[in-house]
C-alpha atoms as a PDB file:
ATOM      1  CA  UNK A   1      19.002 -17.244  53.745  1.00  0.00           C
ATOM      2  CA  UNK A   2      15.939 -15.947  52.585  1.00  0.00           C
ATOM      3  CA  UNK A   3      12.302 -17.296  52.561  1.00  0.00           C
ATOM      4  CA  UNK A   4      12.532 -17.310  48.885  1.00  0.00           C
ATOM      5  CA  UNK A   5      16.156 -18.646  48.037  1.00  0.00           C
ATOM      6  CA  UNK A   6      16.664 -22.201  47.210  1.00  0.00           C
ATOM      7  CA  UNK A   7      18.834 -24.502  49.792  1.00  0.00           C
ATOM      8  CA  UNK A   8      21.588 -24.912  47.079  1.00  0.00           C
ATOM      9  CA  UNK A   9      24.115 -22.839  45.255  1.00  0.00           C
ATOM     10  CA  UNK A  10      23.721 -22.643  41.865  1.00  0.00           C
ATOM     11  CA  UNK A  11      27.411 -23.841  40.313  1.00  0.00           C
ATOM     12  CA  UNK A  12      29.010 -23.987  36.960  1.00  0.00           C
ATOM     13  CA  UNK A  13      32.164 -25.595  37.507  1.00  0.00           C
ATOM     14  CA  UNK A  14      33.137 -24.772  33.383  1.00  0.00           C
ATOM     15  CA  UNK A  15      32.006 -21.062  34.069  1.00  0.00           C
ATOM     16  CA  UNK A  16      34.752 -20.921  37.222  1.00  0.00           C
ATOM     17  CA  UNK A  17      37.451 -22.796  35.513  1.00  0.00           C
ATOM     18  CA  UNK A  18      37.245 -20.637  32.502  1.00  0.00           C
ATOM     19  CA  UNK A  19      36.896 -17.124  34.198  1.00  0.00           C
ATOM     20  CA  UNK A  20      40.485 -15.651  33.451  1.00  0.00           C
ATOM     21  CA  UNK A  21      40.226 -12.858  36.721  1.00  0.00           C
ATOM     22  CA  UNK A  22      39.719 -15.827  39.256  1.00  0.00           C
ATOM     23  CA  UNK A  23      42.091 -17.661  37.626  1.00  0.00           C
ATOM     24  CA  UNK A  24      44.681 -14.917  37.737  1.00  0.00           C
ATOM     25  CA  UNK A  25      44.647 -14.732  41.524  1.00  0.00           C
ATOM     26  CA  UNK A  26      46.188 -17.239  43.687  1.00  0.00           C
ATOM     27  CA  UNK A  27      45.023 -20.037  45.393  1.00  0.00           C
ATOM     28  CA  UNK A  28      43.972 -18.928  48.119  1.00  0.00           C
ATOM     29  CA  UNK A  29      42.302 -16.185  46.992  1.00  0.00           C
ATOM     30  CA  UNK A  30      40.369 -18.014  44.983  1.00  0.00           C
ATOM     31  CA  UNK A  31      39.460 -20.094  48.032  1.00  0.00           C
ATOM     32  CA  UNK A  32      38.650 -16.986  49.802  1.00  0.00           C
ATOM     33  CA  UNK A  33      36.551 -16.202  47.065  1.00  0.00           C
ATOM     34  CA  UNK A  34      34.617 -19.514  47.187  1.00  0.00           C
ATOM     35  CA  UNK A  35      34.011 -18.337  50.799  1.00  0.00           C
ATOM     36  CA  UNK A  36      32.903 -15.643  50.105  1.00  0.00           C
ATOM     37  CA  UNK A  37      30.433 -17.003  47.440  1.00  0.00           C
ATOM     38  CA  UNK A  38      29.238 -18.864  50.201  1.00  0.00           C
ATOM     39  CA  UNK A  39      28.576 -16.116  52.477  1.00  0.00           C
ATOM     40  CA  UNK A  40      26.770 -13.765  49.536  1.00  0.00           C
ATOM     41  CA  UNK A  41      23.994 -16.755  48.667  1.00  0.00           C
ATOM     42  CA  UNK A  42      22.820 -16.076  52.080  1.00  0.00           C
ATOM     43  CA  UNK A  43      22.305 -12.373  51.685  1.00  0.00           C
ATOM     44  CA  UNK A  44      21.569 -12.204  47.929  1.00  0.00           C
ATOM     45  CA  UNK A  45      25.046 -11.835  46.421  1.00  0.00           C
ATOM     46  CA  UNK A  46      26.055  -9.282  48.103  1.00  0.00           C
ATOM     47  CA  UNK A  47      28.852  -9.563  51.360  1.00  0.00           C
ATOM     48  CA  UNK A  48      26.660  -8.364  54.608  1.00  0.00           C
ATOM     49  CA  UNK A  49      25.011  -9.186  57.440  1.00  0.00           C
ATOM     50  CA  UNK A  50      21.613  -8.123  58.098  1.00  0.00           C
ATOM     51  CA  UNK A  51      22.297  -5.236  55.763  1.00  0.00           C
ATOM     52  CA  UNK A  52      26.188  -4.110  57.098  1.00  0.00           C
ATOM     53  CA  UNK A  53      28.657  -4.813  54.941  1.00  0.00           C
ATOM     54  CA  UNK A  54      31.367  -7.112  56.388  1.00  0.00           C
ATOM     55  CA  UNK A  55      34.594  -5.804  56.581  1.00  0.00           C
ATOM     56  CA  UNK A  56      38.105  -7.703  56.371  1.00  0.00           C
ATOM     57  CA  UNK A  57      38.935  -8.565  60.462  1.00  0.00           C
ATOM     58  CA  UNK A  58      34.751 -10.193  60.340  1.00  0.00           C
ATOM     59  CA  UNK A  59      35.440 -11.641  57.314  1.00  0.00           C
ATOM     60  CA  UNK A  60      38.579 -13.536  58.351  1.00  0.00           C
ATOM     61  CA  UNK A  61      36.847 -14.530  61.457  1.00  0.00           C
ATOM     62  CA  UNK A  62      33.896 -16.011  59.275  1.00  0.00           C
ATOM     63  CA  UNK A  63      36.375 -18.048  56.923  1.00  0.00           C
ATOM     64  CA  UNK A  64      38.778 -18.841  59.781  1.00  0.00           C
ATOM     65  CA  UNK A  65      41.826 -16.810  58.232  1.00  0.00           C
ATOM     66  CA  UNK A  66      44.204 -13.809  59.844  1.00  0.00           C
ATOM     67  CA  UNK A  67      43.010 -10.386  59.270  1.00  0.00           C
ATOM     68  CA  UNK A  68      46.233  -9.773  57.920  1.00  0.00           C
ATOM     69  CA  UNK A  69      45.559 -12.649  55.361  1.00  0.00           C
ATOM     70  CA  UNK A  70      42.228 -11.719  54.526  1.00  0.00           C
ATOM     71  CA  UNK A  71      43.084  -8.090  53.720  1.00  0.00           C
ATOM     72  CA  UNK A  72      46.066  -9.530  51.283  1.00  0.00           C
ATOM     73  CA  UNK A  73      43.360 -11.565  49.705  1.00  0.00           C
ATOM     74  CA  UNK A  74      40.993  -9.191  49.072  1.00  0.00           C
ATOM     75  CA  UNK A  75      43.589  -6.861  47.586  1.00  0.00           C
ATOM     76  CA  UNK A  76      44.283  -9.525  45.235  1.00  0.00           C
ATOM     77  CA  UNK A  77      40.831  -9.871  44.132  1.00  0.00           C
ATOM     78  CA  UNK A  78      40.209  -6.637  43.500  1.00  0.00           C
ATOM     79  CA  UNK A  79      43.502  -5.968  41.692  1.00  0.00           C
ATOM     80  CA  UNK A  80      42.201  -8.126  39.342  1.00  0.00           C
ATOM     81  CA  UNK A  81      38.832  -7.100  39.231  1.00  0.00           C
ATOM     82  CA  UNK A  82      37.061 -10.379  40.709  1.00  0.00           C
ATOM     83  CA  UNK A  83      34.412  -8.857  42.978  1.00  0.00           C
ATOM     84  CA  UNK A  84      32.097  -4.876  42.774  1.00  0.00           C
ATOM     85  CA  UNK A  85      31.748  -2.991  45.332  1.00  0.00           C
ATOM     86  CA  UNK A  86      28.800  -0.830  46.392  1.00  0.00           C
ATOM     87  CA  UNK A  87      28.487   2.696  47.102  1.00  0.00           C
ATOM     88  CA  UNK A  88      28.219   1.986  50.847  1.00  0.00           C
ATOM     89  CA  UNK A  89      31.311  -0.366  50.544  1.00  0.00           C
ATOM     90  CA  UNK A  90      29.430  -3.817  50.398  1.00  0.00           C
ATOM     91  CA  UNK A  91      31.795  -6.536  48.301  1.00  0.00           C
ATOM     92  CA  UNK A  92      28.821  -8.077  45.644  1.00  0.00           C
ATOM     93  CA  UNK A  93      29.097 -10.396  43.115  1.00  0.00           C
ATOM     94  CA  UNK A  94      28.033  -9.504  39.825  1.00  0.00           C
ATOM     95  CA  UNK A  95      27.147 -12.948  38.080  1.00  0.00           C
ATOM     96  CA  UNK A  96      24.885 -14.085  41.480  1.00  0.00           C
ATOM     97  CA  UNK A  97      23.326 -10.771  41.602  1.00  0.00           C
ATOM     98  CA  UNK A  98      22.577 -11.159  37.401  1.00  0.00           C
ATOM     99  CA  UNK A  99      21.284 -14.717  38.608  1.00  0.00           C
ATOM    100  CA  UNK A 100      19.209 -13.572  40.914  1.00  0.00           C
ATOM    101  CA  UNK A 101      17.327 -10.519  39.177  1.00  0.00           C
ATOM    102  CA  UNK A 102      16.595 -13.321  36.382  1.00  0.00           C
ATOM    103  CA  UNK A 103      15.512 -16.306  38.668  1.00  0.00           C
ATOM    104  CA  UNK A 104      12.897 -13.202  39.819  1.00  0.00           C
ATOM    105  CA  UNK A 105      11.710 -12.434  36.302  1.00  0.00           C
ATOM    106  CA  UNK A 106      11.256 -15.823  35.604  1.00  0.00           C
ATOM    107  CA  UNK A 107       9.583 -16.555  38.742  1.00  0.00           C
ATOM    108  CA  UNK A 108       7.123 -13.525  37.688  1.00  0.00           C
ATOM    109  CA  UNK A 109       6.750 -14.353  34.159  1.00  0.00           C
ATOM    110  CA  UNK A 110       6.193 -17.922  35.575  1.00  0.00           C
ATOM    111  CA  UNK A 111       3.423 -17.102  38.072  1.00  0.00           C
ATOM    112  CA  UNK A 112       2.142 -14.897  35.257  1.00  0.00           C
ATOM    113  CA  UNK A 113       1.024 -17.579  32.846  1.00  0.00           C
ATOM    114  CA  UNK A 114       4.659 -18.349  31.293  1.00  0.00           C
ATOM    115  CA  UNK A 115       6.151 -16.053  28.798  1.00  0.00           C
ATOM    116  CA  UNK A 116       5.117 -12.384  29.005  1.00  0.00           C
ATOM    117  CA  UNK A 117       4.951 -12.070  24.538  1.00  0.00           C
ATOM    118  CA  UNK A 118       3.277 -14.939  24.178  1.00  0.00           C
ATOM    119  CA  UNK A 119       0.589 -13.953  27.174  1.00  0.00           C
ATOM    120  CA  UNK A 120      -0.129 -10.226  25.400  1.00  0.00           C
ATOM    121  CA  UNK A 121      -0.610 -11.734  22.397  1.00  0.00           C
ATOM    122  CA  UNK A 122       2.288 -11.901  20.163  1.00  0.00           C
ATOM    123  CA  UNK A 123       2.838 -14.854  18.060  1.00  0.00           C
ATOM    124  CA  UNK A 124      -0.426 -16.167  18.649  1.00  0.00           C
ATOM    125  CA  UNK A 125      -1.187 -15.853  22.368  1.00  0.00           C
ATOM    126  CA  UNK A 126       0.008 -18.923  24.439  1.00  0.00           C
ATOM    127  CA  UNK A 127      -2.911 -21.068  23.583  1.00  0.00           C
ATOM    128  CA  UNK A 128      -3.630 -20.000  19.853  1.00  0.00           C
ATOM    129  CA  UNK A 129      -6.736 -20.753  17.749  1.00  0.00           C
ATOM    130  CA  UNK A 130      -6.641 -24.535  16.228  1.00  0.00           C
ATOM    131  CA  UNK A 131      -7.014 -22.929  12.857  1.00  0.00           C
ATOM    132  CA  UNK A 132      -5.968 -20.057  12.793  1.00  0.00           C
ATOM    133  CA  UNK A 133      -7.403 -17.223  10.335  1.00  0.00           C
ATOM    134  CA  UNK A 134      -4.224 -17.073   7.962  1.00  0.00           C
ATOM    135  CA  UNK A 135      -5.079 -20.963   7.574  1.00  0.00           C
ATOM    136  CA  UNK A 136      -6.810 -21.980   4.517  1.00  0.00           C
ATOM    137  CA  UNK A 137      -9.711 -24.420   5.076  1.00  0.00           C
ATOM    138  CA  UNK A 138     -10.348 -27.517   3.341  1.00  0.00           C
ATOM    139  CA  UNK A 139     -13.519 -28.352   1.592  1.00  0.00           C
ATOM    140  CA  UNK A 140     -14.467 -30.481   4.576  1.00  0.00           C
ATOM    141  CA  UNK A 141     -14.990 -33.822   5.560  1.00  0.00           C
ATOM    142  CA  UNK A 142     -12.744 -36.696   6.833  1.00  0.00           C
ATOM    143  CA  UNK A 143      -9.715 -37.147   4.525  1.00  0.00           C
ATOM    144  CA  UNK A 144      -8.937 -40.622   3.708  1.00  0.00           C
ATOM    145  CA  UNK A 145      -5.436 -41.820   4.036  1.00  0.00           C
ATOM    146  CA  UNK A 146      -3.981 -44.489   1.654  1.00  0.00           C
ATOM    147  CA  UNK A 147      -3.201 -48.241   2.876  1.00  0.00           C
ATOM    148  CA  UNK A 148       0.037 -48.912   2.908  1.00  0.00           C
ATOM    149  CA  UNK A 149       0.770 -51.780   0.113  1.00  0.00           C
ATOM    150  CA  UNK A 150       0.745 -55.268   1.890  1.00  0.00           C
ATOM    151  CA  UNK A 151       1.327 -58.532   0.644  1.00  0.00           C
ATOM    152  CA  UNK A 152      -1.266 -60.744   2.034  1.00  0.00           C
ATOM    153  CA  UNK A 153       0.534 -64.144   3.377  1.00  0.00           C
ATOM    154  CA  UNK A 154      -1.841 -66.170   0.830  1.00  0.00           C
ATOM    155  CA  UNK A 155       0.499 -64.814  -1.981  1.00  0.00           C
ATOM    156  CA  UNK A 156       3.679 -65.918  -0.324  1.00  0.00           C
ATOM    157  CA  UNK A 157       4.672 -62.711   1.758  1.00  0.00           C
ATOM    158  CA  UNK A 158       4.481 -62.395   5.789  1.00  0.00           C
ATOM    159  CA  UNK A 159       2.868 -59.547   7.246  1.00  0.00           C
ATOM    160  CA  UNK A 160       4.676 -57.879  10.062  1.00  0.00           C
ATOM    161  CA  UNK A 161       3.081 -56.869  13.419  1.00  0.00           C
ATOM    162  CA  UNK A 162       3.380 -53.122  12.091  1.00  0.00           C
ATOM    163  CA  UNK A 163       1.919 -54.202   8.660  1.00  0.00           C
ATOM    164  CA  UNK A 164       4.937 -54.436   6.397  1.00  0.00           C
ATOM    165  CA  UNK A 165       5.440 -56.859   4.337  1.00  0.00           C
ATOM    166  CA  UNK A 166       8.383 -59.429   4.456  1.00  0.00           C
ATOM    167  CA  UNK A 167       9.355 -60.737   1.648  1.00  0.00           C
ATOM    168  CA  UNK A 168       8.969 -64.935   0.905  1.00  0.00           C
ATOM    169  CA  UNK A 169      11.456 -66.527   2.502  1.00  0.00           C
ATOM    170  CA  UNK A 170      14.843 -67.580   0.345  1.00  0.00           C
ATOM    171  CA  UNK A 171      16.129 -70.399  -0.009  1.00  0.00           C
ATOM    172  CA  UNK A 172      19.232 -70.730   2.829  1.00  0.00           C
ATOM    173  CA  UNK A 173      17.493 -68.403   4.783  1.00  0.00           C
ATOM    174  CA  UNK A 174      16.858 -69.239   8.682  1.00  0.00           C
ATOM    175  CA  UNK A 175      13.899 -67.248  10.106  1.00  0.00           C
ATOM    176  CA  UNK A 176      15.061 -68.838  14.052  1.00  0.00           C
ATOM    177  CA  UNK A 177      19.239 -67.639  13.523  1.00  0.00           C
ATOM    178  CA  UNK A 178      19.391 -64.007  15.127  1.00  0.00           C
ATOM    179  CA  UNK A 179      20.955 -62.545  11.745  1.00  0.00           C
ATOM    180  CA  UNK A 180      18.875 -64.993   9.347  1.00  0.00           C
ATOM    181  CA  UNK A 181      21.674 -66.776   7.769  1.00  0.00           C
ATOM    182  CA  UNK A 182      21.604 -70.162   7.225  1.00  0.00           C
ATOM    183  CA  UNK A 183      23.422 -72.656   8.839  1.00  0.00           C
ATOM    184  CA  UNK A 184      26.385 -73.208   5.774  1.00  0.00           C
END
């Protein structure tokens, strides 16, 4: 595993379930295939060591499987189109390499000062002016707000700890029963 790479595998459990070419192969392909996974978060999504591809009899020693097993497997993933393959013959996944090339350019955009339009400027820059230009300005000064209409609890109302006013109790009504009803 790399300096950089995170201790954990990324996983979308809807995302496998739903993917119709994994689904297609058998079980134990697909179990191969979760192997395999395994083995390309540690080199970047691609199947190597140190840079050399892995071939079938390594592989089935790495996932504890016959050669003969492994190289069925693999057939069947490829048949149905679950893995790429390199020029030089290294087995890659294409959704962990995608992953990775974006957890970069966020990492860069990131270390950057956050989103790369907003830093040269567009939309207003990342921090924009309070006012900006298009604004129009007011003619000054504080603006006063309107009270909010209160019954002062001289004139029969209650006054609520947010200001509203309640109206006067009614006649049956129980201010101490958790609904207010009256005992009947």
């Amino acid at each position: 595993m790399s300096a950089t790479r995170q201790p954990w595998l990324k996983f979308y459990a809807s995302d496998w379930r739903s993917d119709q070419a994994v689904h297609s192969c058998s079980l134990a392909a697909r179990g191969l295939w979760m192997e395999m996974l395994c083995l390309m978060f540690e080199s970047e999504g691609s199947l190597n060591i140190n840079g050399v591809p892995i071939k079938a009899p390594q592989l089935a020693k790495l996932v504890g499987a016959s050669a003969r097993e492994c190289e069925s497997l693999l057939l069947e993933l490829s048949e149905f189109g679950v893995f790429s393959i390199d020029e030089d013959g290294t087995i890659f996944s294409r959704r962990m390499r995608r992953d990775i090339a974006k957890a970069r350019k966020d990492k860069a955009n990131g270390s950057g000062g956050g989103n790369p339009n907003l830093k040269n400027g567009v939309k207003g820059g990342v921090n924009p002016p309070v006012n900006p230009s298009g604004n129009p300005r007011d003619n000054g000064g504080d603006k006063a707000q309107k009270p909010e209409a209160r019954k002062i609890p001289s004139q029969g109302g209650n006054v609520s700890r947010i200001g509203r006013a309640d109206p006067p109790s009614e006649p049956g009504w129980d201010d101490n029963h958790p609904f207010g009803k009256g005992a009947a």
